[in-house]
ModelCIF file with pLDDT and N, C-alpha, C, O atoms, coordinates in Angstrom:
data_MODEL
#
_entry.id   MODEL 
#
_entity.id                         1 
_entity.type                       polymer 
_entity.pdbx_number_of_molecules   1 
#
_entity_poly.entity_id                      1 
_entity_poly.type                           'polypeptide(L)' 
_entity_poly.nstd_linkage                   no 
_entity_poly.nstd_monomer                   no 
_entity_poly.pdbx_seq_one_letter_code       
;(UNK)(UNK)(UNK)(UNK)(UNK)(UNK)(UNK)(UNK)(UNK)(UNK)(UNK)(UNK)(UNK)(UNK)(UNK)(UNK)
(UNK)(UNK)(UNK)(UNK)(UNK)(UNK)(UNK)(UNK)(UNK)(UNK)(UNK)(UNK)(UNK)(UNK)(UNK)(UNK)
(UNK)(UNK)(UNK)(UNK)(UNK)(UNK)(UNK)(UNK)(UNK)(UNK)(UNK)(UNK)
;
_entity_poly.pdbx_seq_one_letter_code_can   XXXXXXXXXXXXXXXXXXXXXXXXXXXXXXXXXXXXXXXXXXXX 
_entity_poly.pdbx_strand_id                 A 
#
loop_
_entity_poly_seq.entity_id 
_entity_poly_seq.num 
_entity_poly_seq.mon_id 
_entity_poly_seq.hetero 
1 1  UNK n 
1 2  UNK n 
1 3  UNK n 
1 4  UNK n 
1 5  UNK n 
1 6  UNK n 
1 7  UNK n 
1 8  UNK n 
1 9  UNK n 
1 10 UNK n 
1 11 UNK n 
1 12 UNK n 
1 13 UNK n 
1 14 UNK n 
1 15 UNK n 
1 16 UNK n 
1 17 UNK n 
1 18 UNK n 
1 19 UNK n 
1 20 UNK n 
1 21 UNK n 
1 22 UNK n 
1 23 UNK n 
1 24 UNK n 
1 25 UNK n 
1 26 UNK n 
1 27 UNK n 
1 28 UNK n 
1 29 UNK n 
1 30 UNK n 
1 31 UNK n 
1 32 UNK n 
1 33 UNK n 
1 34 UNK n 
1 35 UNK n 
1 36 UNK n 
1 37 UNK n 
1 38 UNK n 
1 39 UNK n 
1 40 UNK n 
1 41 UNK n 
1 42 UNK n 
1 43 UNK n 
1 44 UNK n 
#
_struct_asym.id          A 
_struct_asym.entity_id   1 
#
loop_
_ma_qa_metric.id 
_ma_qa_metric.mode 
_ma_qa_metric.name 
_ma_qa_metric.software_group_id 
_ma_qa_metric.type 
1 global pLDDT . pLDDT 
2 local  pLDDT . pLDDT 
#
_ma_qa_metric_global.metric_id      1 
_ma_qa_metric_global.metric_value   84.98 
_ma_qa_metric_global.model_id       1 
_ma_qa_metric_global.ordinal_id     1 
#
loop_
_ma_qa_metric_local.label_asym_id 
_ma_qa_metric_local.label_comp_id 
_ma_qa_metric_local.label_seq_id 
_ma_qa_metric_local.metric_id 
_ma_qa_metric_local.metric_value 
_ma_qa_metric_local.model_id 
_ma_qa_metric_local.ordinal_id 
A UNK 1  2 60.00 1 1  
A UNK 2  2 58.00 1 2  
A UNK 3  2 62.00 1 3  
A UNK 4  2 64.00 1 4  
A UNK 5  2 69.00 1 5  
A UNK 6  2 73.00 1 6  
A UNK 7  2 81.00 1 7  
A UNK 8  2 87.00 1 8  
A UNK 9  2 91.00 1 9  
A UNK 10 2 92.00 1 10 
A UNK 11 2 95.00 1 11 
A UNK 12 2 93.00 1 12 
A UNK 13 2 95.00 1 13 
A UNK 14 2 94.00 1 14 
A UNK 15 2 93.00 1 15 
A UNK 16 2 91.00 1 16 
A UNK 17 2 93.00 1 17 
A UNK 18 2 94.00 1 18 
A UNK 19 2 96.00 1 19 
A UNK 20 2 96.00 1 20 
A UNK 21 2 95.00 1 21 
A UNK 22 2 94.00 1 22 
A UNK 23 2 93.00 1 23 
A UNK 24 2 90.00 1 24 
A UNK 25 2 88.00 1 25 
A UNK 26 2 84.00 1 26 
A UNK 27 2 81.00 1 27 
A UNK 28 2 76.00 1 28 
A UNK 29 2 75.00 1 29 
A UNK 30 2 73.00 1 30 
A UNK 31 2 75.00 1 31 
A UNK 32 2 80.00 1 32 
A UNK 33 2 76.00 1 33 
A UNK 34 2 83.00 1 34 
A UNK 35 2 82.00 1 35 
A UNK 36 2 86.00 1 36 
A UNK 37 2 88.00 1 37 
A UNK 38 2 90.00 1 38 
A UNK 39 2 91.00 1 39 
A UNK 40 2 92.00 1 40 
A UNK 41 2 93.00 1 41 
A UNK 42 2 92.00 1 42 
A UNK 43 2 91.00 1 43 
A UNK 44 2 94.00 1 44 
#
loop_
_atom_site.group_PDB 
_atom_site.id 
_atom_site.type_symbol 
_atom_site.label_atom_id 
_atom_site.label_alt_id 
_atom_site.label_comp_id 
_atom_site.label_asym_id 
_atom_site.label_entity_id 
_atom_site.label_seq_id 
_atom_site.pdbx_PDB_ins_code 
_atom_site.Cartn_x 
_atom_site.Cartn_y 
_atom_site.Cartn_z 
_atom_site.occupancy 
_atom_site.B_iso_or_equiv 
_atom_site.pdbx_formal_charge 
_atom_site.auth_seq_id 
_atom_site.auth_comp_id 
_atom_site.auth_asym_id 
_atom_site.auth_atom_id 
_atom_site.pdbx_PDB_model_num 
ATOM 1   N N  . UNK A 1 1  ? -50.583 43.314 -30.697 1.00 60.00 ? 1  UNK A N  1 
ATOM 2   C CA . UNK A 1 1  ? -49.335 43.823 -31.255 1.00 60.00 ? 1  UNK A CA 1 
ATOM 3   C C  . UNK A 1 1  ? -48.780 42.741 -32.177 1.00 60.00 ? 1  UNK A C  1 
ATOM 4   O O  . UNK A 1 1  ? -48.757 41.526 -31.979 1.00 60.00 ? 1  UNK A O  1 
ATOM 5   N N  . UNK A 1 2  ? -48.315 43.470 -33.279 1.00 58.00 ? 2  UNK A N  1 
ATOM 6   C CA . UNK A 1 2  ? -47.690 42.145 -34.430 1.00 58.00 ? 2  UNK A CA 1 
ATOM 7   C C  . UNK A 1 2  ? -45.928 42.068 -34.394 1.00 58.00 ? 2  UNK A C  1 
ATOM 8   O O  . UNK A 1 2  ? -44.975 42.845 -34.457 1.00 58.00 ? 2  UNK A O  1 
ATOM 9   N N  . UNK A 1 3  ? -46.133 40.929 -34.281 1.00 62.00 ? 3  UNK A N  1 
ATOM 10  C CA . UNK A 1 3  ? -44.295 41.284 -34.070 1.00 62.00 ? 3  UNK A CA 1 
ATOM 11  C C  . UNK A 1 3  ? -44.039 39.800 -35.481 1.00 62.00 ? 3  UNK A C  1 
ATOM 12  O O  . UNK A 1 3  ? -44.961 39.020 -35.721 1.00 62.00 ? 3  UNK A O  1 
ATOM 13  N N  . UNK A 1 4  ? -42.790 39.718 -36.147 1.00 64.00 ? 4  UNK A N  1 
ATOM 14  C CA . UNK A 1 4  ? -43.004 38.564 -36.780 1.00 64.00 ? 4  UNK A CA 1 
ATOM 15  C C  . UNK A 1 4  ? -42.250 37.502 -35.969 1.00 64.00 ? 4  UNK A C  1 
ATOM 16  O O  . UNK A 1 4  ? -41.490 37.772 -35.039 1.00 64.00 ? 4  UNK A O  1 
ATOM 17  N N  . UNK A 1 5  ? -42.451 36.626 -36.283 1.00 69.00 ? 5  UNK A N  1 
ATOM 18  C CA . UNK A 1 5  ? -41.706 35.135 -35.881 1.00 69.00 ? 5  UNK A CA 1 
ATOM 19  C C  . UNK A 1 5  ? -40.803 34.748 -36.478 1.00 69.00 ? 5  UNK A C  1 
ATOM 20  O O  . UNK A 1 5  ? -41.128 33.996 -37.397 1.00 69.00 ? 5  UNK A O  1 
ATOM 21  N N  . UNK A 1 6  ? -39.105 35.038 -36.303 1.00 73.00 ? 6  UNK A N  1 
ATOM 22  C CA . UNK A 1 6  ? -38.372 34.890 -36.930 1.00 73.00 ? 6  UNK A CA 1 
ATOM 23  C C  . UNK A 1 6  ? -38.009 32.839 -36.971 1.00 73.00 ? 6  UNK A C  1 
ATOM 24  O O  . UNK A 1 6  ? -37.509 32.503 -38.044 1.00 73.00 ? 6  UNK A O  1 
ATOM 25  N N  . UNK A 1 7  ? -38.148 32.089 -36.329 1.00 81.00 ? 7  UNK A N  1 
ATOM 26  C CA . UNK A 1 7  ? -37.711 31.086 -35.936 1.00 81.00 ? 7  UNK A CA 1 
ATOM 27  C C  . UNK A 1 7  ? -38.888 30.184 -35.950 1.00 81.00 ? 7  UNK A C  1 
ATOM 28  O O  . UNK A 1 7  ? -39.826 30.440 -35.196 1.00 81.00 ? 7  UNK A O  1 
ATOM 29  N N  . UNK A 1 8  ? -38.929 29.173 -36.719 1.00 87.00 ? 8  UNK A N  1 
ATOM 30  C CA . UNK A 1 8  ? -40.717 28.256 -36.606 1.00 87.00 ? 8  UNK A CA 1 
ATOM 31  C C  . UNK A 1 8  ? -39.840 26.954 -37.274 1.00 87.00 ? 8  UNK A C  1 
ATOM 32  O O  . UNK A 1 8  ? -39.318 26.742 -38.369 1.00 87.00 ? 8  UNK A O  1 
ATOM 33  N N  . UNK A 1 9  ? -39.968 26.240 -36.056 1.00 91.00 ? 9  UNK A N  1 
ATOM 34  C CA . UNK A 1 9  ? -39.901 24.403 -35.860 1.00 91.00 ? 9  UNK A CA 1 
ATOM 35  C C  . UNK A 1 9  ? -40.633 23.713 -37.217 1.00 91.00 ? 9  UNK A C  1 
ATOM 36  O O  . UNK A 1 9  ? -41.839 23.956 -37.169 1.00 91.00 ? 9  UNK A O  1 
ATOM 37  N N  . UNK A 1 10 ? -40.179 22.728 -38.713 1.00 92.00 ? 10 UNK A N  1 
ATOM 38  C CA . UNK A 1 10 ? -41.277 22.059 -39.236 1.00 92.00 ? 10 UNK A CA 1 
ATOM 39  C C  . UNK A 1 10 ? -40.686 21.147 -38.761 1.00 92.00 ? 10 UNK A C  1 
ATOM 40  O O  . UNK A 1 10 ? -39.556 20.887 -38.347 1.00 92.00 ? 10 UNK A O  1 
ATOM 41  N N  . UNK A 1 11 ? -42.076 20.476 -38.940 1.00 95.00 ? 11 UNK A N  1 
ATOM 42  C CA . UNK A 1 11 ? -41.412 18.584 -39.153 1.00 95.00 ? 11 UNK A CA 1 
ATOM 43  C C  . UNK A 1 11 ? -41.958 18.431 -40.686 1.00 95.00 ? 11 UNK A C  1 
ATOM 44  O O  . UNK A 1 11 ? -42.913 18.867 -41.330 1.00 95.00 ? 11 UNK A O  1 
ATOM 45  N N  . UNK A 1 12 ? -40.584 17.381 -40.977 1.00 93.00 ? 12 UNK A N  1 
ATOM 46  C CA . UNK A 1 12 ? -40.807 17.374 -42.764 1.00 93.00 ? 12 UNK A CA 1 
ATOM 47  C C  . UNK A 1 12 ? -40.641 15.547 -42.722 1.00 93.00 ? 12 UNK A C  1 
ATOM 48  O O  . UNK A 1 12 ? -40.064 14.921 -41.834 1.00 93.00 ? 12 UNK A O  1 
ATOM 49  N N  . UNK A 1 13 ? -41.285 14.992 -43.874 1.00 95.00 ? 13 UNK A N  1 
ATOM 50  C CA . UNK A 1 13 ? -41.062 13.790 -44.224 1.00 95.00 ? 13 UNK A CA 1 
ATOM 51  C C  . UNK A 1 13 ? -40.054 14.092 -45.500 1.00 95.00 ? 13 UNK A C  1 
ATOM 52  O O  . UNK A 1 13 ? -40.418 15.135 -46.044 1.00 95.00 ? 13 UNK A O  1 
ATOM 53  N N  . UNK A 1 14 ? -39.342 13.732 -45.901 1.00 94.00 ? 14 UNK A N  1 
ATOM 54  C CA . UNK A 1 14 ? -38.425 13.151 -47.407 1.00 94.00 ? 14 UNK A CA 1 
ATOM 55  C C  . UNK A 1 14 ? -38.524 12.230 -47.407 1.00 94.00 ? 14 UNK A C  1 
ATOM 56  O O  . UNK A 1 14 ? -38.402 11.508 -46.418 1.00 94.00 ? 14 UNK A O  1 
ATOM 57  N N  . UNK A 1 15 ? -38.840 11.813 -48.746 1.00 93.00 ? 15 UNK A N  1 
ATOM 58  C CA . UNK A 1 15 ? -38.786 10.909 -49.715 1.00 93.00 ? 15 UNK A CA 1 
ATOM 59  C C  . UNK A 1 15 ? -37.671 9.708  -49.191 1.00 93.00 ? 15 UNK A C  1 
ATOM 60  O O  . UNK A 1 15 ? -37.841 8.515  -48.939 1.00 93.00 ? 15 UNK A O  1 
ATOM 61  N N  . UNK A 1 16 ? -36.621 10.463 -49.154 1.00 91.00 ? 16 UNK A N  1 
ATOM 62  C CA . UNK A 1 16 ? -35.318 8.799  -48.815 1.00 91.00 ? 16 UNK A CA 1 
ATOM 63  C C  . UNK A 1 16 ? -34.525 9.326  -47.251 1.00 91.00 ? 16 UNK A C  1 
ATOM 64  O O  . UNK A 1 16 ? -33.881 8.619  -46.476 1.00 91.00 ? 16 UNK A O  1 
ATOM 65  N N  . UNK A 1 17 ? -34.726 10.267 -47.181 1.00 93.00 ? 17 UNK A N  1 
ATOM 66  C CA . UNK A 1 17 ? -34.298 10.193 -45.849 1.00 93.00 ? 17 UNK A CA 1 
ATOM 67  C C  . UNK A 1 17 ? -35.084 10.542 -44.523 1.00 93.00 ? 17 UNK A C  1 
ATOM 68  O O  . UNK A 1 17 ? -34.501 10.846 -43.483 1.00 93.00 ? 17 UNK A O  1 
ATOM 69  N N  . UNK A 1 18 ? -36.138 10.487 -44.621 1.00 94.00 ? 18 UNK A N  1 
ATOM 70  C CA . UNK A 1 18 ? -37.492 10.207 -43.391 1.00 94.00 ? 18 UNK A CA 1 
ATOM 71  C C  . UNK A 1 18 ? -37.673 11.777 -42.843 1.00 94.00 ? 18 UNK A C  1 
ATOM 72  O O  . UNK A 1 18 ? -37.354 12.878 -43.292 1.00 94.00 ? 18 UNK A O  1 
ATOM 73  N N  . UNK A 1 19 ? -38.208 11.405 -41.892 1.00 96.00 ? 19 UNK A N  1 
ATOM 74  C CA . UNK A 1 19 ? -38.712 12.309 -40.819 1.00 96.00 ? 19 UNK A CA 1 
ATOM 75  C C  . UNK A 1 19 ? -37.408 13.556 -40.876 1.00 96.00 ? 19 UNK A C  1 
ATOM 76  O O  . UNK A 1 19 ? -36.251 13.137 -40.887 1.00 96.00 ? 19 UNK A O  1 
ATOM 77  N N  . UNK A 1 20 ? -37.584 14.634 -40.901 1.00 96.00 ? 20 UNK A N  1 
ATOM 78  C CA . UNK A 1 20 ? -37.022 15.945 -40.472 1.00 96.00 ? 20 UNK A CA 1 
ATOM 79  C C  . UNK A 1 20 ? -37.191 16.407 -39.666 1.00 96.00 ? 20 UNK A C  1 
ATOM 80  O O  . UNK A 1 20 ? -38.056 15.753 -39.082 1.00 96.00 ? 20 UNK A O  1 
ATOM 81  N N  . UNK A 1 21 ? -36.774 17.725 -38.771 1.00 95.00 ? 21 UNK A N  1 
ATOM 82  C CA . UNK A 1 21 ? -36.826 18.231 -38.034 1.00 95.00 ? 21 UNK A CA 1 
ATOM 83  C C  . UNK A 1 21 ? -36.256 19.546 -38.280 1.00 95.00 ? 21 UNK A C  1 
ATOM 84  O O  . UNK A 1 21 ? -35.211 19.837 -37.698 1.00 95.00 ? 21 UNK A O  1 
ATOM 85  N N  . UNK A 1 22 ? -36.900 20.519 -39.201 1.00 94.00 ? 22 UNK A N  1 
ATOM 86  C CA . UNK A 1 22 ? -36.410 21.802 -39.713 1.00 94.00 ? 22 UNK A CA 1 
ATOM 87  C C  . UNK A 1 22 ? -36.633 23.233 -39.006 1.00 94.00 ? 22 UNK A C  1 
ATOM 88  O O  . UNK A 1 22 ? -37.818 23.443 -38.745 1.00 94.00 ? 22 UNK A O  1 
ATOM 89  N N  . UNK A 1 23 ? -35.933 24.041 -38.720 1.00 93.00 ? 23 UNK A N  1 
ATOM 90  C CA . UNK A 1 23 ? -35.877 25.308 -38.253 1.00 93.00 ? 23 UNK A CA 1 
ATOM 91  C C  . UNK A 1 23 ? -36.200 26.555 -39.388 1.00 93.00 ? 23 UNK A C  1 
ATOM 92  O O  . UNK A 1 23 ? -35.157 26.836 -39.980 1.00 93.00 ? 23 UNK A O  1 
ATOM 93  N N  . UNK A 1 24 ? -36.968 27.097 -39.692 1.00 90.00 ? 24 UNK A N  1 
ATOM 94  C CA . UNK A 1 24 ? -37.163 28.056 -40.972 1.00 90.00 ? 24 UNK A CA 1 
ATOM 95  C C  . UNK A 1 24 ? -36.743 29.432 -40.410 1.00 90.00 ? 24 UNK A C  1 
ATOM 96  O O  . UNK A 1 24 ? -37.641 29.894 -39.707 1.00 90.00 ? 24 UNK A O  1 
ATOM 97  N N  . UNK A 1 25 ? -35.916 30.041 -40.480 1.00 88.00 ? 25 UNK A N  1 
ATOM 98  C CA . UNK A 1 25 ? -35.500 31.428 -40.204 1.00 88.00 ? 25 UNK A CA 1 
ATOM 99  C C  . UNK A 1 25 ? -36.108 32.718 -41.435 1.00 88.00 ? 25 UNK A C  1 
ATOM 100 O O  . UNK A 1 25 ? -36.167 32.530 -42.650 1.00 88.00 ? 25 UNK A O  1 
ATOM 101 N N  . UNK A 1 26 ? -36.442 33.792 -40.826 1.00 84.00 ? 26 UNK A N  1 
ATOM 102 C CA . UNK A 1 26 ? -37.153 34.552 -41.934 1.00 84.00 ? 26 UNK A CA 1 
ATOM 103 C C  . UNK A 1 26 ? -36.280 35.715 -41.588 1.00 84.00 ? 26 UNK A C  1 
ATOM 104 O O  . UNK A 1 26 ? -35.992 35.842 -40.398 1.00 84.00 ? 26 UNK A O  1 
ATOM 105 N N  . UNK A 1 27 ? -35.862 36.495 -42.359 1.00 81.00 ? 27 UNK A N  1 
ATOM 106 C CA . UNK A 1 27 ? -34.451 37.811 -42.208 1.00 81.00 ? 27 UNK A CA 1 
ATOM 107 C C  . UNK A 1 27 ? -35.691 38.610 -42.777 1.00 81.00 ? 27 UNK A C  1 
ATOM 108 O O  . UNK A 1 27 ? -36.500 37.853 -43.312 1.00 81.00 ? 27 UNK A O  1 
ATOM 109 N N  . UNK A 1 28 ? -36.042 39.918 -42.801 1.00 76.00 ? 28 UNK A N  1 
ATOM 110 C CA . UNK A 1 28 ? -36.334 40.712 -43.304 1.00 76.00 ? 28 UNK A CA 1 
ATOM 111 C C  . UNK A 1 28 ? -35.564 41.806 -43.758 1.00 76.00 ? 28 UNK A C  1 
ATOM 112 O O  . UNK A 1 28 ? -35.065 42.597 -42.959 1.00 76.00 ? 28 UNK A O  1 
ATOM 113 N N  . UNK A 1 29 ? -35.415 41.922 -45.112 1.00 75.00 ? 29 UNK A N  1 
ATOM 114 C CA . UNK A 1 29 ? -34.715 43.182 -45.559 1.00 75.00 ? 29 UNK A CA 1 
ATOM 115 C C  . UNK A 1 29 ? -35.218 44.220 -45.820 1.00 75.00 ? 29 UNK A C  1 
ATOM 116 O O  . UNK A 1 29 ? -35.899 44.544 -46.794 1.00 75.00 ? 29 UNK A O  1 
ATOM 117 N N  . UNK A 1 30 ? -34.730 45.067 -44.505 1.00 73.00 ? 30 UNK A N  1 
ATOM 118 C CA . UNK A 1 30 ? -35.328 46.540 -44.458 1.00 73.00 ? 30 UNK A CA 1 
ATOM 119 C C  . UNK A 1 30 ? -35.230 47.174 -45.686 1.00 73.00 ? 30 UNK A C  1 
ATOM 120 O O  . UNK A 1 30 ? -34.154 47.099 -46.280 1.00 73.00 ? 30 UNK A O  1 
ATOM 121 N N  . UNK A 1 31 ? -36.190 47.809 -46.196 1.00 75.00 ? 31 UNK A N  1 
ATOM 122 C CA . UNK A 1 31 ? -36.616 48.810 -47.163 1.00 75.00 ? 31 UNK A CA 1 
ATOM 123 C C  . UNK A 1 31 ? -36.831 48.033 -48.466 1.00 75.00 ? 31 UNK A C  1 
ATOM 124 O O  . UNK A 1 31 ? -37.326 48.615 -49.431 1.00 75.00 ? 31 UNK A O  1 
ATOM 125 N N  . UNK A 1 32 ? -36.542 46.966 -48.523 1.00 80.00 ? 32 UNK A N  1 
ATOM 126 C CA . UNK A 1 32 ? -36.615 46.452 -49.519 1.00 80.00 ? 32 UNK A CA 1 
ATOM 127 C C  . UNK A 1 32 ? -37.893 45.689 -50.213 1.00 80.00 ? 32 UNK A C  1 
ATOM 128 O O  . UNK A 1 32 ? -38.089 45.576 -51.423 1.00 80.00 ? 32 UNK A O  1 
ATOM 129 N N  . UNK A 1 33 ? -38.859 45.105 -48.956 1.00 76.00 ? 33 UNK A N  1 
ATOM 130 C CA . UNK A 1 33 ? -39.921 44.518 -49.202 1.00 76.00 ? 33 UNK A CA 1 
ATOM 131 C C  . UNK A 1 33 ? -39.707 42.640 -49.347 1.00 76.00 ? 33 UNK A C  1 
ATOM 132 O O  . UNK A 1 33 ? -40.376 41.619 -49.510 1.00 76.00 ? 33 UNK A O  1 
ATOM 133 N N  . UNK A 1 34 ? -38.756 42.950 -49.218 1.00 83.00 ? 34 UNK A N  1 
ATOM 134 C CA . UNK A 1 34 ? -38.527 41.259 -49.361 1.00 83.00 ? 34 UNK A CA 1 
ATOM 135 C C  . UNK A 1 34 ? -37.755 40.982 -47.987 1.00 83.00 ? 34 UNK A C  1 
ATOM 136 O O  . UNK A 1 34 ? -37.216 41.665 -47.116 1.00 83.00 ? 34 UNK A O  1 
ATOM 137 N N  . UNK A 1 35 ? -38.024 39.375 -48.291 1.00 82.00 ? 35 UNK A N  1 
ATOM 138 C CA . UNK A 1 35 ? -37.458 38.513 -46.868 1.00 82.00 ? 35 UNK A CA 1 
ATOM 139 C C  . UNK A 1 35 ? -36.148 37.577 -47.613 1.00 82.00 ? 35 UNK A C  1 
ATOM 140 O O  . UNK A 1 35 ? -36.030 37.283 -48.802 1.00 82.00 ? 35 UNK A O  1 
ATOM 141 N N  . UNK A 1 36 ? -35.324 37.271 -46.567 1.00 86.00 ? 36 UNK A N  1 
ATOM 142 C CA . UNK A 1 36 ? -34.428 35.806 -47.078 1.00 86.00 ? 36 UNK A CA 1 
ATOM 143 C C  . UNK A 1 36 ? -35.139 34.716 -46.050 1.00 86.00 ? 36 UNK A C  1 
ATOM 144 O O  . UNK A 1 36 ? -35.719 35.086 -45.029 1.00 86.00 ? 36 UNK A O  1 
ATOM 145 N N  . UNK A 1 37 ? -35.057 33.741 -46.328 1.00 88.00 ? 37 UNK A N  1 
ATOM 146 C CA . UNK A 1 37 ? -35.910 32.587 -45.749 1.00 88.00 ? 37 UNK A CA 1 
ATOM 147 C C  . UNK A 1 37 ? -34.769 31.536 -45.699 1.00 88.00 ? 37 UNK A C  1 
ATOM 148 O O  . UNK A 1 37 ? -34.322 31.263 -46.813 1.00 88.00 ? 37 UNK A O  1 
ATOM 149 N N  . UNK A 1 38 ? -34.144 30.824 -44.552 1.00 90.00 ? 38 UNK A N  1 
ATOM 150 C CA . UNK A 1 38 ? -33.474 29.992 -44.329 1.00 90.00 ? 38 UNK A CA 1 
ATOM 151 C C  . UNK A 1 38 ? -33.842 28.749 -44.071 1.00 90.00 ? 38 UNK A C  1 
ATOM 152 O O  . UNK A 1 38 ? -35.064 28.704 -43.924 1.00 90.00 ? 38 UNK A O  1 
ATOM 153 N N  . UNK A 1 39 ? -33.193 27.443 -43.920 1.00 91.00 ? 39 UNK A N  1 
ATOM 154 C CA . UNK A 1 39 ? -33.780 26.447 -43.787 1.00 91.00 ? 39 UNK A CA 1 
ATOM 155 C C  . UNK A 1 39 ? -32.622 25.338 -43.143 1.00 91.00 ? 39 UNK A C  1 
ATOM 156 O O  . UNK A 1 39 ? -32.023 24.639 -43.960 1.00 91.00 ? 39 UNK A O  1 
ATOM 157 N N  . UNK A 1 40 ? -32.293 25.174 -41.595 1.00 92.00 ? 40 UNK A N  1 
ATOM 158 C CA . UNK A 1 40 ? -31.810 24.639 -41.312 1.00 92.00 ? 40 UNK A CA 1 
ATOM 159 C C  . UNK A 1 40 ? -31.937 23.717 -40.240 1.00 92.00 ? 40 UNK A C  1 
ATOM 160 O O  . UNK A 1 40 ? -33.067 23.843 -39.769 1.00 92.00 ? 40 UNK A O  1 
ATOM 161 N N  . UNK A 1 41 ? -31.070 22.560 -39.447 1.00 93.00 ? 41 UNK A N  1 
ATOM 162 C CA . UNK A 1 41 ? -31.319 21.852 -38.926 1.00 93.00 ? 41 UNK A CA 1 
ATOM 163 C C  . UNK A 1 41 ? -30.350 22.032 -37.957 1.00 93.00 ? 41 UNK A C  1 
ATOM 164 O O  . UNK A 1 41 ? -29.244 22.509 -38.212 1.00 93.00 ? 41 UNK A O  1 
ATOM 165 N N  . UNK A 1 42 ? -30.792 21.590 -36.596 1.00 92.00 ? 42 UNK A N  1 
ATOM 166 C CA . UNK A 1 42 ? -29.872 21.535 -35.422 1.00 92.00 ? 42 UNK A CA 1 
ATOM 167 C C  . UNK A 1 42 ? -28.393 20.879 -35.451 1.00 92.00 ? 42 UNK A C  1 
ATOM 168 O O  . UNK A 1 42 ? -28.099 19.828 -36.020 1.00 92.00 ? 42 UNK A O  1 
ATOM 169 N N  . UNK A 1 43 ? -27.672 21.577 -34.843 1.00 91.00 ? 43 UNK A N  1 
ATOM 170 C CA . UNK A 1 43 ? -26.109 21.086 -35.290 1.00 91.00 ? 43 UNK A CA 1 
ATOM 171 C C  . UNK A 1 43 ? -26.190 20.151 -34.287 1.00 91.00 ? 43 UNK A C  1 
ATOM 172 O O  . UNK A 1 43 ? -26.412 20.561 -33.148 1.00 91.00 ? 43 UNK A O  1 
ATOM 173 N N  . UNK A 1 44 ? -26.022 18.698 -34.532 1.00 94.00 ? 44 UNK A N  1 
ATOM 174 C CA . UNK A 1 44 ? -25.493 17.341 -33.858 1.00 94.00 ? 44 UNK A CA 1 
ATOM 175 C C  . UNK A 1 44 ? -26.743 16.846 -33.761 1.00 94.00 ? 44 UNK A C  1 
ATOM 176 O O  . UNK A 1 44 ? -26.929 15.731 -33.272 1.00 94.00 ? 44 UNK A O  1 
#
């Protein structure tokens, strides 16, 4: 069964501020064919 994965952990390096720890959120917009794709980090 396919279900999608709204929520997927990266780890990112930058350039001047190091190591990341990013959350990628994927929204799907019904009927539309497209996604919004978020990109955030844990609050504190």
């Amino acid at each position: 069964v396919v279900r999608p994965i709204p929520i997927v952990r990266k780890n990112l390096h930058h350039p001047s501020l190091g190591a990341l720890e990013i959350d990628r959120h994927t929204l799907s917009l019904p009927g539309s064919g497209f996604s919004l794709v978020m990109y955030t980090a844990e609050a504190g």
